[in-house]
PDB file of N, CA and C in Angstrom:
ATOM      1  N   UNK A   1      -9.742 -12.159 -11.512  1.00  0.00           N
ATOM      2  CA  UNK A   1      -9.318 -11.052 -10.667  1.00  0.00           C
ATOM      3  C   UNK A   1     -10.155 -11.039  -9.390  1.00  0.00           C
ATOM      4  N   UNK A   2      -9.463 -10.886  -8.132  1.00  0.00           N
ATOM      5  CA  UNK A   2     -10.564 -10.436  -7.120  1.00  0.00           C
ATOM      6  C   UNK A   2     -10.054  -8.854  -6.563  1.00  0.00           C
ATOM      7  N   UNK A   3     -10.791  -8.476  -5.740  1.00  0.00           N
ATOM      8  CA  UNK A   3     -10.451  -7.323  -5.394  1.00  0.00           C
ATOM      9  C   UNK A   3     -10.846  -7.372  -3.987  1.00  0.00           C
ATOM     10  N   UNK A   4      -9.436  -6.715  -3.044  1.00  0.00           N
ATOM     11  CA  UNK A   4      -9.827  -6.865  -1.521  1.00  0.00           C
ATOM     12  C   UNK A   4      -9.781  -5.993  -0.731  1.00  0.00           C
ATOM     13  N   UNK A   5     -10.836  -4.967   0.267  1.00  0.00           N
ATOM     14  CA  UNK A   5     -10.609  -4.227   0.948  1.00  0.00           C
ATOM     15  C   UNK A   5     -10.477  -3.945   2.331  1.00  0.00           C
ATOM     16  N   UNK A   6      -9.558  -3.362   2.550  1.00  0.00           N
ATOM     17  CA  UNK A   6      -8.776  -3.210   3.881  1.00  0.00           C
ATOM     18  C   UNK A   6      -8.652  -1.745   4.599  1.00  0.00           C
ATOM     19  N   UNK A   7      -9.617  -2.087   5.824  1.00  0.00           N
ATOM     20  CA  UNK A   7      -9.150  -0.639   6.430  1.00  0.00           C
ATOM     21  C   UNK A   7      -8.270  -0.855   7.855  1.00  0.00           C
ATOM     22  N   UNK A   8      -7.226  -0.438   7.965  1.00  0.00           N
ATOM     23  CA  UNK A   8      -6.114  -0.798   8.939  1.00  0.00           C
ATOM     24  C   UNK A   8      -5.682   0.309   9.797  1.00  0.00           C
ATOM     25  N   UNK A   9      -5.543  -0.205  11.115  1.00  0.00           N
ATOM     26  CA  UNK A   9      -5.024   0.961  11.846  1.00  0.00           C
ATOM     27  C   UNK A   9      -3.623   1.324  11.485  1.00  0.00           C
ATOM     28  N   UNK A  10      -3.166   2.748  11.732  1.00  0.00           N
ATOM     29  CA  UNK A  10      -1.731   2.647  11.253  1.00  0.00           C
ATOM     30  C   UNK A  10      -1.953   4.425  12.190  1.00  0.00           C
ATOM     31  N   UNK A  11      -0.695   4.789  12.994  1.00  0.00           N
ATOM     32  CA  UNK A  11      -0.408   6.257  13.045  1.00  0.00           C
ATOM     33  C   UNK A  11      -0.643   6.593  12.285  1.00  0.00           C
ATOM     34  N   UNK A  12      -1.362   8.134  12.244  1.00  0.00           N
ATOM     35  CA  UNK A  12      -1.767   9.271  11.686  1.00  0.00           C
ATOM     36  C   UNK A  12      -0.471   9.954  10.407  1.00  0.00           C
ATOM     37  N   UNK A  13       0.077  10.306   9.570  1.00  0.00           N
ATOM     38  CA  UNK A  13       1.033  10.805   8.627  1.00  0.00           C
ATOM     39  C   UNK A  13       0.112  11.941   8.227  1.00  0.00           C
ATOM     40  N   UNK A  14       1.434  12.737   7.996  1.00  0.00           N
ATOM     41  CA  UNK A  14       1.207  13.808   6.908  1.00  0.00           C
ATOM     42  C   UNK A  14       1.930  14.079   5.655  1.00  0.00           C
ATOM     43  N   UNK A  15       2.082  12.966   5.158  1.00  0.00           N
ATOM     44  CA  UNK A  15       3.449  12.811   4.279  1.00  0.00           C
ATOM     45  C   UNK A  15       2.799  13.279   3.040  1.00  0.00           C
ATOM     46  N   UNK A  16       2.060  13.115   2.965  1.00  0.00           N
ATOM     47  CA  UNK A  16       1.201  13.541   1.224  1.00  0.00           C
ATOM     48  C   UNK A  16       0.231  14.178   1.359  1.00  0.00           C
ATOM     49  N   UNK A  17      -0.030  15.634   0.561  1.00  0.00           N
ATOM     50  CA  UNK A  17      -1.184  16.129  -0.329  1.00  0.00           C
ATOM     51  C   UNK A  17      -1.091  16.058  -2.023  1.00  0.00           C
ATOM     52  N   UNK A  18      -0.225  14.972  -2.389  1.00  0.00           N
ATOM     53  CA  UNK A  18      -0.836  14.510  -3.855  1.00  0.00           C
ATOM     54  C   UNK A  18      -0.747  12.963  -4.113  1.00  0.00           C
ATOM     55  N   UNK A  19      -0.682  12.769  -4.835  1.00  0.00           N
ATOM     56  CA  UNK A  19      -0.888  11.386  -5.757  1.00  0.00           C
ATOM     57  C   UNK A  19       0.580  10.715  -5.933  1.00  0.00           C
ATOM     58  N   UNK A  20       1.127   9.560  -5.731  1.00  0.00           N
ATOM     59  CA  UNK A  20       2.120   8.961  -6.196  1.00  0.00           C
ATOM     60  C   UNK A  20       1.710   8.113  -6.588  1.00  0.00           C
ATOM     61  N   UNK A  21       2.643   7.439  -7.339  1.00  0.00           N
ATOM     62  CA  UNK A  21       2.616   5.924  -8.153  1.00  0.00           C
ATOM     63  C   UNK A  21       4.163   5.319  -8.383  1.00  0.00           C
ATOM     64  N   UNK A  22       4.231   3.885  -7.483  1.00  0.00           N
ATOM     65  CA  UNK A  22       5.379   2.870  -7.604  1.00  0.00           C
ATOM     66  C   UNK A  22       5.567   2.068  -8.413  1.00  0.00           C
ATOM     67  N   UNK A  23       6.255   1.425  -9.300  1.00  0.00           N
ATOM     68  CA  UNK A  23       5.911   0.242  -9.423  1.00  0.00           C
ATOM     69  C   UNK A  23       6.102  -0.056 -10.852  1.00  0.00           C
ATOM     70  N   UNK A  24       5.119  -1.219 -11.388  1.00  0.00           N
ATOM     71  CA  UNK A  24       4.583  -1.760 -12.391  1.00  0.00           C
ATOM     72  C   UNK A  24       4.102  -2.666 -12.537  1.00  0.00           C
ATOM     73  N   UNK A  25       2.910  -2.852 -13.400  1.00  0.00           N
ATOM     74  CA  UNK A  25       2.167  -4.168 -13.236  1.00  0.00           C
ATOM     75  C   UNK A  25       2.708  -5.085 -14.169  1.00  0.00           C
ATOM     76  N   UNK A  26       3.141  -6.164 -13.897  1.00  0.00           N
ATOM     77  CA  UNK A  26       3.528  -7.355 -14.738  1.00  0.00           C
ATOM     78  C   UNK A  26       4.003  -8.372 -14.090  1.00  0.00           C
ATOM     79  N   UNK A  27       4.203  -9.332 -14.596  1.00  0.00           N
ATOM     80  CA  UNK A  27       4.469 -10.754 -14.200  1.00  0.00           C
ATOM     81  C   UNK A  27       5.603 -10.871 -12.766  1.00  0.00           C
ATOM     82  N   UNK A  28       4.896 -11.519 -11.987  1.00  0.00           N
ATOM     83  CA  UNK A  28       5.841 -11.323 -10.624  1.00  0.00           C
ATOM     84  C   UNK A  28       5.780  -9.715  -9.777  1.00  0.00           C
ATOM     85  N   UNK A  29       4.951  -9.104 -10.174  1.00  0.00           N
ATOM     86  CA  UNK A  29       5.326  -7.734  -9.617  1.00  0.00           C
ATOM     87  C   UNK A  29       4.470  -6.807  -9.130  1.00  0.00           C
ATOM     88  N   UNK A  30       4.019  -5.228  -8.555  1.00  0.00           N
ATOM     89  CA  UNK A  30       2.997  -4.763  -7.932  1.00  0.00           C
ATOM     90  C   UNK A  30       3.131  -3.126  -8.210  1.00  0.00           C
ATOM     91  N   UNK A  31       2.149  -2.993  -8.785  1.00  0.00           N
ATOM     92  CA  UNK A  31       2.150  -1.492  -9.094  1.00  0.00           C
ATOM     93  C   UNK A  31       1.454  -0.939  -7.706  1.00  0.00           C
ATOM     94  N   UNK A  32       1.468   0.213  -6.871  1.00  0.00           N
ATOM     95  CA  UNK A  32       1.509   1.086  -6.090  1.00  0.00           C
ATOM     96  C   UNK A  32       0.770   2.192  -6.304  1.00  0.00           C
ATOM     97  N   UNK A  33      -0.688   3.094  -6.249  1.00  0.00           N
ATOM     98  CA  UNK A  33      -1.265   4.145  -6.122  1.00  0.00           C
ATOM     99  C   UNK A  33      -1.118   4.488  -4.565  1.00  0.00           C
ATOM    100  N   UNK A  34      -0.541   6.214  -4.293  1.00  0.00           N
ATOM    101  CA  UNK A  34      -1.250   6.421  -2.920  1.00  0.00           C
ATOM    102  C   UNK A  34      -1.300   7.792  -3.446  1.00  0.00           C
ATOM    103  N   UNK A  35      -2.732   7.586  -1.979  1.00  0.00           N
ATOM    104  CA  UNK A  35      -3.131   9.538  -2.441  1.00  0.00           C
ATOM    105  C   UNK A  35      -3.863   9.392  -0.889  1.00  0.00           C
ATOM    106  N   UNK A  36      -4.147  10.870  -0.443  1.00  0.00           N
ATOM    107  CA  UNK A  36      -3.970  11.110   0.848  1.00  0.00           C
ATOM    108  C   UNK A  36      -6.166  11.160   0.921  1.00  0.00           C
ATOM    109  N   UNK A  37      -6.136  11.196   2.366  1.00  0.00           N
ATOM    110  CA  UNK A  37      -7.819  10.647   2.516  1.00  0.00           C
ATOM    111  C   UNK A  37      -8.012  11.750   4.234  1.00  0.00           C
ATOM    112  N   UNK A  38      -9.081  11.588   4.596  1.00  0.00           N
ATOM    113  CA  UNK A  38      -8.998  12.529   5.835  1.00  0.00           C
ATOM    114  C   UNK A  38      -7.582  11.968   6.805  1.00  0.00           C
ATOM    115  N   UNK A  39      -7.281  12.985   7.400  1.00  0.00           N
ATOM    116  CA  UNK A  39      -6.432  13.116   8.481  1.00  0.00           C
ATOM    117  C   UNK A  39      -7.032  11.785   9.702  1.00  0.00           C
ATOM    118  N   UNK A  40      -6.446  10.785  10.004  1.00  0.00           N
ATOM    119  CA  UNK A  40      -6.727   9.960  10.604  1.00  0.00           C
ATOM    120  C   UNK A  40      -5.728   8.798  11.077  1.00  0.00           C
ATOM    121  N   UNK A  41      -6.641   7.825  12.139  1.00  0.00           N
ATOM    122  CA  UNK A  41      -5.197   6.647  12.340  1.00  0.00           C
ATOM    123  C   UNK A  41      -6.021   5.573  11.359  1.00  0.00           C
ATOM    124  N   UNK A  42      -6.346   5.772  10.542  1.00  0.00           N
ATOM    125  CA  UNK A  42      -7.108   4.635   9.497  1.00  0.00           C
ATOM    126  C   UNK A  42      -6.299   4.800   7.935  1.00  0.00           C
ATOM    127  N   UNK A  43      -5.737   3.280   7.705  1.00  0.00           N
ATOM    128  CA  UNK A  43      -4.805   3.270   6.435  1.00  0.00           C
ATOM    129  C   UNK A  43      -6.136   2.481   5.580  1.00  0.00           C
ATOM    130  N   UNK A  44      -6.468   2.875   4.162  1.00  0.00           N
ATOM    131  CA  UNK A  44      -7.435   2.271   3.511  1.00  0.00           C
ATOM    132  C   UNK A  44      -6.634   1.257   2.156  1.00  0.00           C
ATOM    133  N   UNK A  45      -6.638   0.182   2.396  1.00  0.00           N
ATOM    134  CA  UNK A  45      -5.954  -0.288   1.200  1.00  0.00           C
ATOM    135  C   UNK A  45      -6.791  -1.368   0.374  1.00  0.00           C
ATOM    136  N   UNK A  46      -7.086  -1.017  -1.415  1.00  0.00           N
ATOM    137  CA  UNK A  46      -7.405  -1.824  -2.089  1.00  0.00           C
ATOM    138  C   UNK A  46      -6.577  -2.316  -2.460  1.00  0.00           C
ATOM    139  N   UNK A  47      -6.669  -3.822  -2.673  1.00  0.00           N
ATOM    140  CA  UNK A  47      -5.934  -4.805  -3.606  1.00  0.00           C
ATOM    141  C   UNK A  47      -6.654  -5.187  -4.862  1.00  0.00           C
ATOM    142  N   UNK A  48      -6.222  -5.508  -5.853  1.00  0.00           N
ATOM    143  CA  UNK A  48      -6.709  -5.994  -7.291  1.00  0.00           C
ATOM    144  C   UNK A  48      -5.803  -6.688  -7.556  1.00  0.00           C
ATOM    145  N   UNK A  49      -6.461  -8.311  -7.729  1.00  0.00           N
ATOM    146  CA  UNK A  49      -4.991  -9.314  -7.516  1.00  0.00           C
ATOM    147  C   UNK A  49      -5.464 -10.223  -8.526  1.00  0.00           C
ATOM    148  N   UNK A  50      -4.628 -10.760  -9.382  1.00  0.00           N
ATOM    149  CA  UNK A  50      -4.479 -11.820 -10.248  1.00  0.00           C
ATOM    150  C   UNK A  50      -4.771 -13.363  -9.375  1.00  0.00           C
ATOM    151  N   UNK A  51      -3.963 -13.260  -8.458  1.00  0.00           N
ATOM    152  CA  UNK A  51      -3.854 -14.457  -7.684  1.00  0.00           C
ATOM    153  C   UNK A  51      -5.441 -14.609  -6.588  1.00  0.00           C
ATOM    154  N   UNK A  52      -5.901 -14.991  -6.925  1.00  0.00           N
ATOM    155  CA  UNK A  52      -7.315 -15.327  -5.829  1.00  0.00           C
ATOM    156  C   UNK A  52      -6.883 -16.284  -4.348  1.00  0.00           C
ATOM    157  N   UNK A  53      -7.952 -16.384  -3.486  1.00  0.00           N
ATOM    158  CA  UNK A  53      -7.591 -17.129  -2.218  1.00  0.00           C
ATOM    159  C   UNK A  53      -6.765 -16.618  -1.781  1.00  0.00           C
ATOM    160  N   UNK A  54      -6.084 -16.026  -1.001  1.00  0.00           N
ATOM    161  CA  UNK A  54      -5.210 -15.516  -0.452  1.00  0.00           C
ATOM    162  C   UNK A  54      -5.392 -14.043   0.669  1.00  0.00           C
ATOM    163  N   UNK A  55      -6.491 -13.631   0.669  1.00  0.00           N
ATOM    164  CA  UNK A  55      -6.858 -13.037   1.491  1.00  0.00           C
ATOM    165  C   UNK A  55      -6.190 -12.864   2.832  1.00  0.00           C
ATOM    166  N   UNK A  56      -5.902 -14.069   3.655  1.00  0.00           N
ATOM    167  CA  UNK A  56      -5.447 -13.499   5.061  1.00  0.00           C
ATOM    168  C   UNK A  56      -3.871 -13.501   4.980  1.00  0.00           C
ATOM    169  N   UNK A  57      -3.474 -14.270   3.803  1.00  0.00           N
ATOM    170  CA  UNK A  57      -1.866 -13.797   3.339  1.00  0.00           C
ATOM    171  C   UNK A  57      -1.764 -12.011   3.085  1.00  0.00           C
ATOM    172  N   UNK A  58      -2.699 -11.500   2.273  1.00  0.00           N
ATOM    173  CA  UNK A  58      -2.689 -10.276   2.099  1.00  0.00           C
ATOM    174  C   UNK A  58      -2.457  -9.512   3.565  1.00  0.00           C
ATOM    175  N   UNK A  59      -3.864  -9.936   4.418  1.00  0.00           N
ATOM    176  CA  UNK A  59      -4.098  -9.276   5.479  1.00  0.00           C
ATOM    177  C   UNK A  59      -3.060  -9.243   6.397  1.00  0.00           C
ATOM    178  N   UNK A  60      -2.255  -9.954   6.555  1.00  0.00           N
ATOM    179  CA  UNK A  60      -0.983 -10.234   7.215  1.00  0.00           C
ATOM    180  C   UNK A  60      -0.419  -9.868   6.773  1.00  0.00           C
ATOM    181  N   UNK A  61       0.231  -9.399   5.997  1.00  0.00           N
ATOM    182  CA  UNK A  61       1.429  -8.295   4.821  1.00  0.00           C
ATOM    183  C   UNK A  61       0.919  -7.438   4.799  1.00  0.00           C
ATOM    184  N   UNK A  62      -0.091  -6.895   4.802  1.00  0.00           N
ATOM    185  CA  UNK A  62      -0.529  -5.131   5.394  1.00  0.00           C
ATOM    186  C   UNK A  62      -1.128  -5.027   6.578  1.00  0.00           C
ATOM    187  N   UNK A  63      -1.146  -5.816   7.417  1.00  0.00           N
ATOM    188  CA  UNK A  63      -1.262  -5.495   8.630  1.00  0.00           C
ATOM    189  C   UNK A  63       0.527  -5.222   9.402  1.00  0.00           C
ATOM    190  N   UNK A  64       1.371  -6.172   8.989  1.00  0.00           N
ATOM    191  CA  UNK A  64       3.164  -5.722   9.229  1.00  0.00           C
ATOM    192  C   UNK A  64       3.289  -4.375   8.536  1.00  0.00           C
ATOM    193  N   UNK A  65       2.850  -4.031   7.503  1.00  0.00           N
ATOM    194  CA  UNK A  65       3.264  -2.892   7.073  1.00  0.00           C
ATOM    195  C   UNK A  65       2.474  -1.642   7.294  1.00  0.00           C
ATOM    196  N   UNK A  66       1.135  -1.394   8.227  1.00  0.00           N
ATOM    197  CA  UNK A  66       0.899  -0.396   8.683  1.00  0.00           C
ATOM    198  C   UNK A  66       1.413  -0.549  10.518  1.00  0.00           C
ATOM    199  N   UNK A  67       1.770  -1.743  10.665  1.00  0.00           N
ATOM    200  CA  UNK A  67       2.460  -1.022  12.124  1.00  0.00           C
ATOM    201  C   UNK A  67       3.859  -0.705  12.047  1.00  0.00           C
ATOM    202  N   UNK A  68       4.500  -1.103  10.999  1.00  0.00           N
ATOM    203  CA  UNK A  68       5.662  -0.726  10.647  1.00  0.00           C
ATOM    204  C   UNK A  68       5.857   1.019  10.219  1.00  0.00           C
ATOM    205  N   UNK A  69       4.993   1.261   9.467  1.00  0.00           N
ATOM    206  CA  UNK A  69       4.762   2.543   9.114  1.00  0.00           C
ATOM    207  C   UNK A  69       3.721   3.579   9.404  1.00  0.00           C
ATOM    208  N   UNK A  70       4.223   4.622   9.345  1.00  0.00           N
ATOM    209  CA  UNK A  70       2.826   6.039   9.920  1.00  0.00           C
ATOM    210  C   UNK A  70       2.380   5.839   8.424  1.00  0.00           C
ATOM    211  N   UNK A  71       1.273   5.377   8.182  1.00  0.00           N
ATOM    212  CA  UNK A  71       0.319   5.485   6.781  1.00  0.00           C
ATOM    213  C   UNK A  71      -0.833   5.967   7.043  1.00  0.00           C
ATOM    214  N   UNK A  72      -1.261   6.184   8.538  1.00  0.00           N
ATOM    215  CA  UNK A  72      -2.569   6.688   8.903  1.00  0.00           C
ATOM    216  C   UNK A  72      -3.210   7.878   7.903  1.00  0.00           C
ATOM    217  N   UNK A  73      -4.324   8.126   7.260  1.00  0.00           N
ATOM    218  CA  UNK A  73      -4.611   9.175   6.165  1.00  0.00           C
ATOM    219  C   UNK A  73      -4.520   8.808   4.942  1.00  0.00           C
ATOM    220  N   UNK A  74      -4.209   7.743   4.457  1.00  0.00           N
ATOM    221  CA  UNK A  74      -3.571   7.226   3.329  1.00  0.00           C
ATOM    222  C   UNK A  74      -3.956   6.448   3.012  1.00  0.00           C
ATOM    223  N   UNK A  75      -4.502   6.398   1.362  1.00  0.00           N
ATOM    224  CA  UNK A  75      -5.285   5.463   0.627  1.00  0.00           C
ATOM    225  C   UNK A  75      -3.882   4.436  -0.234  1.00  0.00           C
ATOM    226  N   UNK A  76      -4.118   3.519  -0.071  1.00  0.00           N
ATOM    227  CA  UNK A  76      -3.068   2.731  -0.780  1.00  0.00           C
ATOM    228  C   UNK A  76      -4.311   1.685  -1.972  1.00  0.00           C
ATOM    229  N   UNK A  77      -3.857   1.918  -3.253  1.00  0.00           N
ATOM    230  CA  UNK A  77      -4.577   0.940  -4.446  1.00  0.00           C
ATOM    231  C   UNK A  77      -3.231   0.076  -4.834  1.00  0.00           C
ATOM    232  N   UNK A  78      -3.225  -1.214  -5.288  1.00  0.00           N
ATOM    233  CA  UNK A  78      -2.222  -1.651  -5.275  1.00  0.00           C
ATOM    234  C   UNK A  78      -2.961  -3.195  -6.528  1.00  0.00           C
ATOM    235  N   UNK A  79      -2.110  -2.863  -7.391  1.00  0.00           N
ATOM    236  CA  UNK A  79      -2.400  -3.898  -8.697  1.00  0.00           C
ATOM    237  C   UNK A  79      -1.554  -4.823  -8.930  1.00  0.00           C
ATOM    238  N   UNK A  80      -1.548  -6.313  -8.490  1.00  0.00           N
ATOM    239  CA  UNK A  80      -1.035  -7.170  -8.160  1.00  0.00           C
ATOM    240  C   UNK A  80      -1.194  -7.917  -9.494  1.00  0.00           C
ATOM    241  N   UNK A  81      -0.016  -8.480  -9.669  1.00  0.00           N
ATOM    242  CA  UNK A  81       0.360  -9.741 -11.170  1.00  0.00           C
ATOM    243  C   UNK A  81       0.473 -10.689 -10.335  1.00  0.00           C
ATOM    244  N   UNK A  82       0.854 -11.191  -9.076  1.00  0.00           N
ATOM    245  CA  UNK A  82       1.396 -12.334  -8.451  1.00  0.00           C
ATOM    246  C   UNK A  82       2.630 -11.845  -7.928  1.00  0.00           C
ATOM    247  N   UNK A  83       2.530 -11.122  -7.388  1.00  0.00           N
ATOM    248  CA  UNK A  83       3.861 -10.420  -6.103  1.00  0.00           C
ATOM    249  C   UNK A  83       3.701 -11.674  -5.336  1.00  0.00           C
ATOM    250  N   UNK A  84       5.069 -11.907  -4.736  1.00  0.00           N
ATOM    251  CA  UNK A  84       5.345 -12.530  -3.817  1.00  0.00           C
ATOM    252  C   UNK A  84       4.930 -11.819  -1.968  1.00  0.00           C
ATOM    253  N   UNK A  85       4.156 -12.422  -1.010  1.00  0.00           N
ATOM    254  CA  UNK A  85       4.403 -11.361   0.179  1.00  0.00           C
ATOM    255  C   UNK A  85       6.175  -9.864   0.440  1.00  0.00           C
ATOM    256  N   UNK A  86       7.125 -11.221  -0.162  1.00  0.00           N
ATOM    257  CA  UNK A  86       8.431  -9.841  -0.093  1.00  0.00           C
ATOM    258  C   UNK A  86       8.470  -8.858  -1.001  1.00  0.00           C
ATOM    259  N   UNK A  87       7.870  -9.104  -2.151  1.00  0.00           N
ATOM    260  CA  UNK A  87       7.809  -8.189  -3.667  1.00  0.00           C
ATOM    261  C   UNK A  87       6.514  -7.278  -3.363  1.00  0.00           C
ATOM    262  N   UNK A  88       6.168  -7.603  -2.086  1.00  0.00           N
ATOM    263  CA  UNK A  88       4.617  -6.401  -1.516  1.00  0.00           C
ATOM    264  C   UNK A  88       5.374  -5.680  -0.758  1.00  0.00           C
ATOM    265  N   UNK A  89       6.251  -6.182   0.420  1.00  0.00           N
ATOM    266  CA  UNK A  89       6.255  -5.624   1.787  1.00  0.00           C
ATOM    267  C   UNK A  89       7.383  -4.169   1.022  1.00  0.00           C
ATOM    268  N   UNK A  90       8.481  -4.994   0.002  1.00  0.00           N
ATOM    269  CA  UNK A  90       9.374  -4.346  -0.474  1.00  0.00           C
ATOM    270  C   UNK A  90       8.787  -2.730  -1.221  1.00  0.00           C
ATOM    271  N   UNK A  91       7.674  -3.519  -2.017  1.00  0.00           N
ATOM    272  CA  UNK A  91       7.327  -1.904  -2.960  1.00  0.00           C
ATOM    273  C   UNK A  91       6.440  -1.136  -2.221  1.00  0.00           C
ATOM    274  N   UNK A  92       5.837  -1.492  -1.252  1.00  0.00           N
ATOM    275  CA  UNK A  92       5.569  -0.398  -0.267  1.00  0.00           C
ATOM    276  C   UNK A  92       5.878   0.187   0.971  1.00  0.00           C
ATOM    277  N   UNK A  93       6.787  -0.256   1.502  1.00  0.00           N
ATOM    278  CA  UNK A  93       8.193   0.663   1.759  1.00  0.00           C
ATOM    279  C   UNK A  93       8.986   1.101   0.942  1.00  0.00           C
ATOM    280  N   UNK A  94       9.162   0.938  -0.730  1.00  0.00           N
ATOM    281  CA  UNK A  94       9.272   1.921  -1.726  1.00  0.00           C
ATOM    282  C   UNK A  94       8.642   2.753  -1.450  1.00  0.00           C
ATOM    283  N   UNK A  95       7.124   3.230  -1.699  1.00  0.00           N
ATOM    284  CA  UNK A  95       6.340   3.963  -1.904  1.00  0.00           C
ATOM    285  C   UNK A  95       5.801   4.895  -0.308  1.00  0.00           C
ATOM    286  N   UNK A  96       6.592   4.528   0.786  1.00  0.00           N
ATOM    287  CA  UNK A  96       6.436   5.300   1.968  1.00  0.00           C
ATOM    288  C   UNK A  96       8.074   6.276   2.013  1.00  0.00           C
ATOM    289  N   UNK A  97       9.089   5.356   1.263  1.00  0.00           N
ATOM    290  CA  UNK A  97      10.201   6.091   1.004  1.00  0.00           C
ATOM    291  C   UNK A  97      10.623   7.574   0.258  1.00  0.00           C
ATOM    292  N   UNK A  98       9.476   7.334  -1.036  1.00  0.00           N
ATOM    293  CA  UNK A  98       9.088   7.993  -2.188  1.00  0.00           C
ATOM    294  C   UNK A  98       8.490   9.138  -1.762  1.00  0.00           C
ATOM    295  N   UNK A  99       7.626   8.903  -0.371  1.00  0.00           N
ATOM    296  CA  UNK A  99       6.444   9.831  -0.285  1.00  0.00           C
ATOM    297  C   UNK A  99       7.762  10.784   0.764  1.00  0.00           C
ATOM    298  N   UNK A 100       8.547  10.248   1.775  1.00  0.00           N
ATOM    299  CA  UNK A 100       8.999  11.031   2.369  1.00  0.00           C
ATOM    300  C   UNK A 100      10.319  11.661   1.698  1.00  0.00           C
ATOM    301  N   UNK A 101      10.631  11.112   0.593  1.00  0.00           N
ATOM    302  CA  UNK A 101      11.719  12.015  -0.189  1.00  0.00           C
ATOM    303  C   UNK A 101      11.069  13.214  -1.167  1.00  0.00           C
ATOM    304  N   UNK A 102       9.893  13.182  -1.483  1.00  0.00           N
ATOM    305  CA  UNK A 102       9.222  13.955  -1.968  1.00  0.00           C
ATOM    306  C   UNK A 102       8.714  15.125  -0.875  1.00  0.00           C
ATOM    307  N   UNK A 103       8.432  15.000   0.087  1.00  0.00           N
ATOM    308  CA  UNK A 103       8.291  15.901   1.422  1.00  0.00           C
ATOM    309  C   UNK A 103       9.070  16.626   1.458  1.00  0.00           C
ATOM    310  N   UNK A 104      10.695  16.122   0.945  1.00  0.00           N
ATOM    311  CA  UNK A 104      11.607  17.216   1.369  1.00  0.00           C
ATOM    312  C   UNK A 104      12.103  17.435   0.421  1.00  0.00           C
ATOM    313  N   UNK A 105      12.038  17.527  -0.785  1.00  0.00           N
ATOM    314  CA  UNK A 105      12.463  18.312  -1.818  1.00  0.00           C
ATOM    315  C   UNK A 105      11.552  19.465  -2.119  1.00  0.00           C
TER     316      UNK A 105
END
């Protein structure tokens, strides 16, 4: 296992004051924690990955996905079996989807 941390610029959000969870961990796939952190343009994301070496693959798949998205404030934990970069980019734009359908209910 390695574990990799990432603090990324991303617009400021206010999409969450609780806890969600996407996902699932298993073969091919990526479970999803987010929970909200000070008000800021700073996205904090841990990885915990099966797959080692791969670091600036990571960094490049969450660096597209905080300029893609307002995640600013937002802690993202994310438990990796061997996601593919599309089986990442996919479940967390799940989990920015999740957060803003939950906003409005």
């Amino acid at each position: 296992m390695e574990q990799l941390n990432f603090s990324l610029h991303s617009k400021s959000t206010s999409l969450t004051k609780h806890e969600m969870i996407c996902g699932v961990v298993g073969s091919g796939n990526l479970e999803v924690f987010v929970s909200a952190i000070e008000q800021t343009e700073k996205c904090d994301i841990i990885v915990n990955t099966s797959a080692t070496g791969f670091k600036e693959v990571w960094a490049a798949v969450l660096s597209e996905f905080c300029n893609r998205h307002a995640v600013g404030g937002l802690k993202f934990q994310l438990n990796d079996m061997g996601a593919t970069p599309a089986v990442v980019s996919l479940r967390l734009s799940q989990a920015v989807t999740l957060l803003k359908d939950n906003e409005h209910a």
